[in-house]
C-alpha atoms as a PDB file:
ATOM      1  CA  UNK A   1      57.781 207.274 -48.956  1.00  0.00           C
ATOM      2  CA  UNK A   2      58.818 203.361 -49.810  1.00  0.00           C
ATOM      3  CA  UNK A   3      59.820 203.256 -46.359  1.00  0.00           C
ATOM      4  CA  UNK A   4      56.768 204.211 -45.049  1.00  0.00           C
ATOM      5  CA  UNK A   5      54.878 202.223 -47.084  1.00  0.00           C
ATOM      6  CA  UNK A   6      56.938 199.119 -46.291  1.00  0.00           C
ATOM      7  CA  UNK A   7      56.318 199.616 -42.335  1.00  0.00           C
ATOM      8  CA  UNK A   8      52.565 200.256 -43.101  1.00  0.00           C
ATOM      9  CA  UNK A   9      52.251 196.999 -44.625  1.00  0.00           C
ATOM     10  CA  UNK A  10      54.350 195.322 -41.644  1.00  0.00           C
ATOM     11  CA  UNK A  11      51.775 197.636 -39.381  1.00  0.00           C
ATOM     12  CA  UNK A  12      48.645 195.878 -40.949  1.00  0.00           C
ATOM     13  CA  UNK A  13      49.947 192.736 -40.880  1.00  0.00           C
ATOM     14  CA  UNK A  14      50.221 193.495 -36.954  1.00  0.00           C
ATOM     15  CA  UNK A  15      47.315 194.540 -36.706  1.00  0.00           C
ATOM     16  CA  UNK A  16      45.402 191.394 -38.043  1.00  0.00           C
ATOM     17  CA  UNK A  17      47.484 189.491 -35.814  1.00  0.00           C
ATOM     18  CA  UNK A  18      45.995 191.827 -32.872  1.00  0.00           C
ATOM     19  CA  UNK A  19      42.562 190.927 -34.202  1.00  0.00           C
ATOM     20  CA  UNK A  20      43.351 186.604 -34.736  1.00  0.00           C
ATOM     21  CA  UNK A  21      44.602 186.309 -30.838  1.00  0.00           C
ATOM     22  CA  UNK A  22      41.670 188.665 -29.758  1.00  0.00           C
ATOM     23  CA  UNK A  23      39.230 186.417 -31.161  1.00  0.00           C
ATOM     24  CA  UNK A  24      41.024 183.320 -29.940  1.00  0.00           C
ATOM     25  CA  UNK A  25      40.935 185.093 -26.578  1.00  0.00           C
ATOM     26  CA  UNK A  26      37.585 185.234 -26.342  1.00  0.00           C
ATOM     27  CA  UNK A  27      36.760 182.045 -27.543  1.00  0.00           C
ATOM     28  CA  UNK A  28      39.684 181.170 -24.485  1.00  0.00           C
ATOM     29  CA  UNK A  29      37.550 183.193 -22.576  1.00  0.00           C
ATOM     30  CA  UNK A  30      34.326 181.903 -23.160  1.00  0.00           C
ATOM     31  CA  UNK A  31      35.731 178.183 -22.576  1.00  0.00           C
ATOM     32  CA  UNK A  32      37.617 179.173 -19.076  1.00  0.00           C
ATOM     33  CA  UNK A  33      33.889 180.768 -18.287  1.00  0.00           C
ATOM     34  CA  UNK A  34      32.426 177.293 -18.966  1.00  0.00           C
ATOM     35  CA  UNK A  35      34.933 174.829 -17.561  1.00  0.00           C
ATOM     36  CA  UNK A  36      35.031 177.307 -14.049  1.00  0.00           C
ATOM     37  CA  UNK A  37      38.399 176.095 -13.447  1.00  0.00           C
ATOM     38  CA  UNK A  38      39.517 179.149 -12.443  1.00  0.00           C
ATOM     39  CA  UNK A  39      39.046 182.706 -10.983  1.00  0.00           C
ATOM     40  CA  UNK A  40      40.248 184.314 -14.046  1.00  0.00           C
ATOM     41  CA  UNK A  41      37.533 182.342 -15.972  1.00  0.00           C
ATOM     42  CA  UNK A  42      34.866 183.598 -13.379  1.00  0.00           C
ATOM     43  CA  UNK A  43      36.597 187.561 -14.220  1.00  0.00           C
ATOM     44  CA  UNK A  44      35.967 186.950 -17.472  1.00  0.00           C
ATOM     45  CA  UNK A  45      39.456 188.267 -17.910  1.00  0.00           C
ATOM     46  CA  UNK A  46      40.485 186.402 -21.193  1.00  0.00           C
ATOM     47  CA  UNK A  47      37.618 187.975 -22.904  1.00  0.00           C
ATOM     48  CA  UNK A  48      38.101 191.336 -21.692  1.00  0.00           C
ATOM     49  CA  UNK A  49      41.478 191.115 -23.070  1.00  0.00           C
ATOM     50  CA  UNK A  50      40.309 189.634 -26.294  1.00  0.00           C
ATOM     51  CA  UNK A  51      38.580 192.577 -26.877  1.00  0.00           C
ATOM     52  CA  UNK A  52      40.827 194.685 -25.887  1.00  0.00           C
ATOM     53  CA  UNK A  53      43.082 192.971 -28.626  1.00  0.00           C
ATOM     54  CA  UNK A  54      40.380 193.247 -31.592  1.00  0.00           C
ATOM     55  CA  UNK A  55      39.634 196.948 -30.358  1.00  0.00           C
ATOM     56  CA  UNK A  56      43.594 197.238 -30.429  1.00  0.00           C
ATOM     57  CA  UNK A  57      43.395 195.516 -34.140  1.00  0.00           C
ATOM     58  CA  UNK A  58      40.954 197.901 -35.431  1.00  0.00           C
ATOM     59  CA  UNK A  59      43.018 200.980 -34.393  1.00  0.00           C
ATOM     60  CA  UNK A  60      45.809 199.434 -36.318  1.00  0.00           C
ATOM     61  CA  UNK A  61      43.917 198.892 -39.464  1.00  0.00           C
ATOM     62  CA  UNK A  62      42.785 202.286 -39.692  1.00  0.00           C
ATOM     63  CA  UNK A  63      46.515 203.950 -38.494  1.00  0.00           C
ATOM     64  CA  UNK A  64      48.333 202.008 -41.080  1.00  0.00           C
ATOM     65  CA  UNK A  65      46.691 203.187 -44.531  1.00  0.00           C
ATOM     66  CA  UNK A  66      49.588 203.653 -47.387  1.00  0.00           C
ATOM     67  CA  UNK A  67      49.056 207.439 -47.224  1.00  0.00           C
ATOM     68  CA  UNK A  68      50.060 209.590 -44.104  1.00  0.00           C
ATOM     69  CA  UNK A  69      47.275 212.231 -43.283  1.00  0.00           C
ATOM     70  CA  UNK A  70      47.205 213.626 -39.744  1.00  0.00           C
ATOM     71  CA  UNK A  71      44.123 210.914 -39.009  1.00  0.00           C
ATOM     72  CA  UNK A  72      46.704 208.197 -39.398  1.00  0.00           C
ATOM     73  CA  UNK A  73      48.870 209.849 -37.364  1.00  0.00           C
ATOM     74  CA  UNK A  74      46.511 209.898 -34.344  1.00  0.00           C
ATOM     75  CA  UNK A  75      45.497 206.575 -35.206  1.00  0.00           C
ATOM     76  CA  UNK A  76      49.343 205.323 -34.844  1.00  0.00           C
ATOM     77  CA  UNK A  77      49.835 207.169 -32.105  1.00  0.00           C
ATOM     78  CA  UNK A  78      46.845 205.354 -30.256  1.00  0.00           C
ATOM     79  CA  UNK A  79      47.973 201.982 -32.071  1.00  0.00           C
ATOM     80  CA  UNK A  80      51.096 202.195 -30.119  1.00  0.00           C
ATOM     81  CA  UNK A  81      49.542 203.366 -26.734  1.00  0.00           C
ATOM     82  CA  UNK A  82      46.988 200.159 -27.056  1.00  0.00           C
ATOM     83  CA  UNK A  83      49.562 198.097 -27.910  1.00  0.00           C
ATOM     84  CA  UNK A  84      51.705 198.534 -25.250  1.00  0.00           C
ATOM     85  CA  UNK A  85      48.547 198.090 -23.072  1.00  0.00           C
ATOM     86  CA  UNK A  86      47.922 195.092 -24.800  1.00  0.00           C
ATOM     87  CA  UNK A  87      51.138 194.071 -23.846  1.00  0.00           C
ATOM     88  CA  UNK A  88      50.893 194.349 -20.635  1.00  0.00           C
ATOM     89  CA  UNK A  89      47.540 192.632 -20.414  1.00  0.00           C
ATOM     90  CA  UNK A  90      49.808 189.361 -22.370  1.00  0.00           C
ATOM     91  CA  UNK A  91      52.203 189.068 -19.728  1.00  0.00           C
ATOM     92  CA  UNK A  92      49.433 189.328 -17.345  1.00  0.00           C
ATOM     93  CA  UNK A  93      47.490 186.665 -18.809  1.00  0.00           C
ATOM     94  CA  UNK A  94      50.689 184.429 -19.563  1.00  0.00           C
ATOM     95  CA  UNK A  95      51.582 185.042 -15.527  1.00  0.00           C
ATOM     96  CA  UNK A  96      48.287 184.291 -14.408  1.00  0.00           C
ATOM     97  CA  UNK A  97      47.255 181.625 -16.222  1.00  0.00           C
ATOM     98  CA  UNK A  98      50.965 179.972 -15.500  1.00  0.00           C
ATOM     99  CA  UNK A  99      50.909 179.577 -12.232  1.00  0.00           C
ATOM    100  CA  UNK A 100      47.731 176.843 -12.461  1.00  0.00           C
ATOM    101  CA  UNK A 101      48.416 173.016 -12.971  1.00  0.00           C
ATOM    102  CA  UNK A 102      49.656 173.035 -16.345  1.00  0.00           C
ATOM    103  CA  UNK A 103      46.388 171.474 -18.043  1.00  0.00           C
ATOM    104  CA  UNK A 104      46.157 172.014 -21.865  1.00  0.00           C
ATOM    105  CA  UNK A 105      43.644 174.544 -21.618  1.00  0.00           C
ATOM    106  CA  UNK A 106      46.743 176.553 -19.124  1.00  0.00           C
ATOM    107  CA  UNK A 107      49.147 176.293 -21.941  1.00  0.00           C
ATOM    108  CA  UNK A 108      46.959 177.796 -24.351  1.00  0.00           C
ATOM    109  CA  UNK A 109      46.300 180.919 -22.515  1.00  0.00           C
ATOM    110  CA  UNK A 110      50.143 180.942 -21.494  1.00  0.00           C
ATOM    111  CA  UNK A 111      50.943 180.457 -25.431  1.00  0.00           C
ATOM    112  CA  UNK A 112      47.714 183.283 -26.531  1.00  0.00           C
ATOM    113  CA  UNK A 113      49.257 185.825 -23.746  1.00  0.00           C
ATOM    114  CA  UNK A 114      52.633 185.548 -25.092  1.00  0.00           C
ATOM    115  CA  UNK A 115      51.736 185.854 -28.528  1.00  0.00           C
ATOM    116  CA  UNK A 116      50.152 188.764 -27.475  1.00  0.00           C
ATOM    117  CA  UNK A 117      53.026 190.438 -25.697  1.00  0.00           C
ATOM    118  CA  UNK A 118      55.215 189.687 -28.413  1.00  0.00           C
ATOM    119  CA  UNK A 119      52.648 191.710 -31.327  1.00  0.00           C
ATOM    120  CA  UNK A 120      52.373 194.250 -28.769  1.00  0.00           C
ATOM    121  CA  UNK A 121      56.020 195.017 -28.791  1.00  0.00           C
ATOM    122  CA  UNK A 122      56.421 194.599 -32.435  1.00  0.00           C
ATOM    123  CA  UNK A 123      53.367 197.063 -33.053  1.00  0.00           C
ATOM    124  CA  UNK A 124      54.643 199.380 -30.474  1.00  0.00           C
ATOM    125  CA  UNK A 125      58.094 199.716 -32.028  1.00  0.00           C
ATOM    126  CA  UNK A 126      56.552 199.754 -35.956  1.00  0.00           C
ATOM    127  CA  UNK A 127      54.349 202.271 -34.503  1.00  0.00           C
ATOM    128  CA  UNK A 128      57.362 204.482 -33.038  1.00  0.00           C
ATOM    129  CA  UNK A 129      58.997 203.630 -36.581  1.00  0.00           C
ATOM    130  CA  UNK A 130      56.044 205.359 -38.507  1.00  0.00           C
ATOM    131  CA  UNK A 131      56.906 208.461 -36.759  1.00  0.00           C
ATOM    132  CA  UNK A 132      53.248 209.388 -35.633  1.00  0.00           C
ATOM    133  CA  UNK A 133      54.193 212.647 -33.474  1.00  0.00           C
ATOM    134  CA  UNK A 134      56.448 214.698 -35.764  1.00  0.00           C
ATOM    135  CA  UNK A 135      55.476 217.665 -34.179  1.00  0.00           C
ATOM    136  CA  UNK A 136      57.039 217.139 -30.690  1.00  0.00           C
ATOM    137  CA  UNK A 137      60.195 214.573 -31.066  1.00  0.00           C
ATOM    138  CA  UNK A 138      60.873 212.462 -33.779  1.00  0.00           C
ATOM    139  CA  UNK A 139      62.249 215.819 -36.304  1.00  0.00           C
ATOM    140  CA  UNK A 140      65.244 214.812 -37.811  1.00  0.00           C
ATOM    141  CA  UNK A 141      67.756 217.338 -38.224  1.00  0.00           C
ATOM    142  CA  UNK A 142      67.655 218.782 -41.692  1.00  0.00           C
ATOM    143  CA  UNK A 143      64.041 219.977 -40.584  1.00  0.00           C
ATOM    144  CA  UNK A 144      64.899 222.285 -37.665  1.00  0.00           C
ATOM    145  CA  UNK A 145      63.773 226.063 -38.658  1.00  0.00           C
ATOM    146  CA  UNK A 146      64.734 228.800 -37.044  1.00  0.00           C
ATOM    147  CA  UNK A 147      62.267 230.303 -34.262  1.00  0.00           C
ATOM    148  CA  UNK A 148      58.997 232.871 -35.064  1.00  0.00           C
ATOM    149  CA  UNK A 149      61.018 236.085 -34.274  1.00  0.00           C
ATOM    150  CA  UNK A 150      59.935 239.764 -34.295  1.00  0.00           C
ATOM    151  CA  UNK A 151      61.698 242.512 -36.532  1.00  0.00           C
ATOM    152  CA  UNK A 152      65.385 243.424 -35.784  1.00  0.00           C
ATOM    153  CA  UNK A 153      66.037 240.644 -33.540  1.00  0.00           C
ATOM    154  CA  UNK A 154      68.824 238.031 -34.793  1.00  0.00           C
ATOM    155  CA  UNK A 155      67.140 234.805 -35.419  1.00  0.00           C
ATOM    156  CA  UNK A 156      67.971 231.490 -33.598  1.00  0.00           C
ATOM    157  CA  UNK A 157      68.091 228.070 -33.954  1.00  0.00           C
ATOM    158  CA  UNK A 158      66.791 225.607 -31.233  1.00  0.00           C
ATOM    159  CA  UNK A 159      67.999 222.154 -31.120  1.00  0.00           C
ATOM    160  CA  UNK A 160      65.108 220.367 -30.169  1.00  0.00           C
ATOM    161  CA  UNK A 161      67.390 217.400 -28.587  1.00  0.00           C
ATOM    162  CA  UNK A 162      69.505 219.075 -26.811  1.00  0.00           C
ATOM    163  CA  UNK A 163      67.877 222.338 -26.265  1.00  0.00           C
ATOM    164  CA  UNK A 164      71.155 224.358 -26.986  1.00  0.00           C
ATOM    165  CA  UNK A 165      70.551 227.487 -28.784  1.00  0.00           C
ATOM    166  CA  UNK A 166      72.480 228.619 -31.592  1.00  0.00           C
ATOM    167  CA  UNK A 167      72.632 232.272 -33.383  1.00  0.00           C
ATOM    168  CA  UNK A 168      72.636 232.251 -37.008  1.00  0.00           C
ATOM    169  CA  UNK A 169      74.557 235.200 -38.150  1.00  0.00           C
ATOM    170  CA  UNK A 170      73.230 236.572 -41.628  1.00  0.00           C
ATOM    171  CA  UNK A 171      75.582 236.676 -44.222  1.00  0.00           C
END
C-alpha cells in the first residue's frame, strides 16, 4: 500500500504541474491572441490547450487520492488517456510555435509545450504504475484463479499473458 501511496503523491504532484502550464497556456494564449503574430494566436490554439491541460489537472487530482476505490481507478485510467493527449498537443505546440522567428514570446511557447510533453509522459507512465485496469492486464501472477467451471469438469488455469492453458490435477 506504501507503494501506492508514494506514486499517488508523485501523481498529484503531476497533476498540479498539468494545472501551472495550463494556466500559463492560456495566459500564452491570450497574449499570442493580442500581439496577432501568428495563425496559431488567431486559432486560439494555446488556450485550447491550456485548458485542455487544467481539465487534464483536475482528472489527476481526483485519480490520485491515497485510497484506491474503483472511482480512482477510472479517474487514472482517464488521467493517463488525457495525458498522453496532452502530450501530443506539447509537441504540437513546441513544433508549431518553433518554426516562427525565434522572438521571446516563440521560446516561451516552445519551453510551455515541452514542459508539457514531458508531464504528459511522466503522468502517463505514473498512471500505468498505479495499475488503474486490474481487471484486464496488469494481474500479477500470484492472482491468477482458476476459470468459473461447471460440476465434474477438471478445472483450468489461464495465463492471461500468454494465453496457454494449464490443467490443475487435484490432489
Amino acid at each position: 500500500m506504501d507503494d501506492y501511496q508514494s506514486i499517488a503523491s508523485k501523481g498529484q504532484r503531476l497533476a498540479f504541474a498539468h494545472i501551472l502550464v495550463g494556466f500559463a497556456l492560456i495566459v500564452a494564449g491570450i497574449v499570442d491572441i493580442l500581439q496577432l503574430e501568428s495563425y496559431f494566436g488567431y486559432s486560439c490554439f494555446g488556450i485550447w490547450v491550456g485548458i485542455w491541460m487544467c481539465i487534464t489537472g483536475g482528472l489527476g487530482i481526483s485519480a490520485t487520492k491515497m485510497f484506491r476505490t474503483s472511482t480512482t481507478n477510472i479517474y487514472a485510467a482517464l488521467f493517463m488517456a488525457f495525458s498522453i493527449v496532452s502530450s501530443v498537443s506539447g509537441l504540437l505546440i513546441s513544433s508549431f510555435y518553433g518554426t516562427t522567428e525565434l522572438r521571446a514570446f516563440s521560446i516561451t511557447m516552445v519551453i510551455l509545450g515541452a514542459l508539457e510533453f514531458s508531464i504528459g509522459i511522466a503522468a502517463s507512465v505514473c498512471c500505468c504504475l498505479m495499475k488503474p485496469c486490474t481487471c484486464c492486464c496488469c494481474v500479477s501472477p500470484d492472482e491468477r484463479r482458476p476459470l468459473v467451471y461447471p460440476p465434474r469438469v477438471q478445472p483450468i488455469l489461464v495465463d492471461r499473458q500468454t494465453n496457454y492453458v494449464a490443467v490443475v490435477v487435484p490432489p
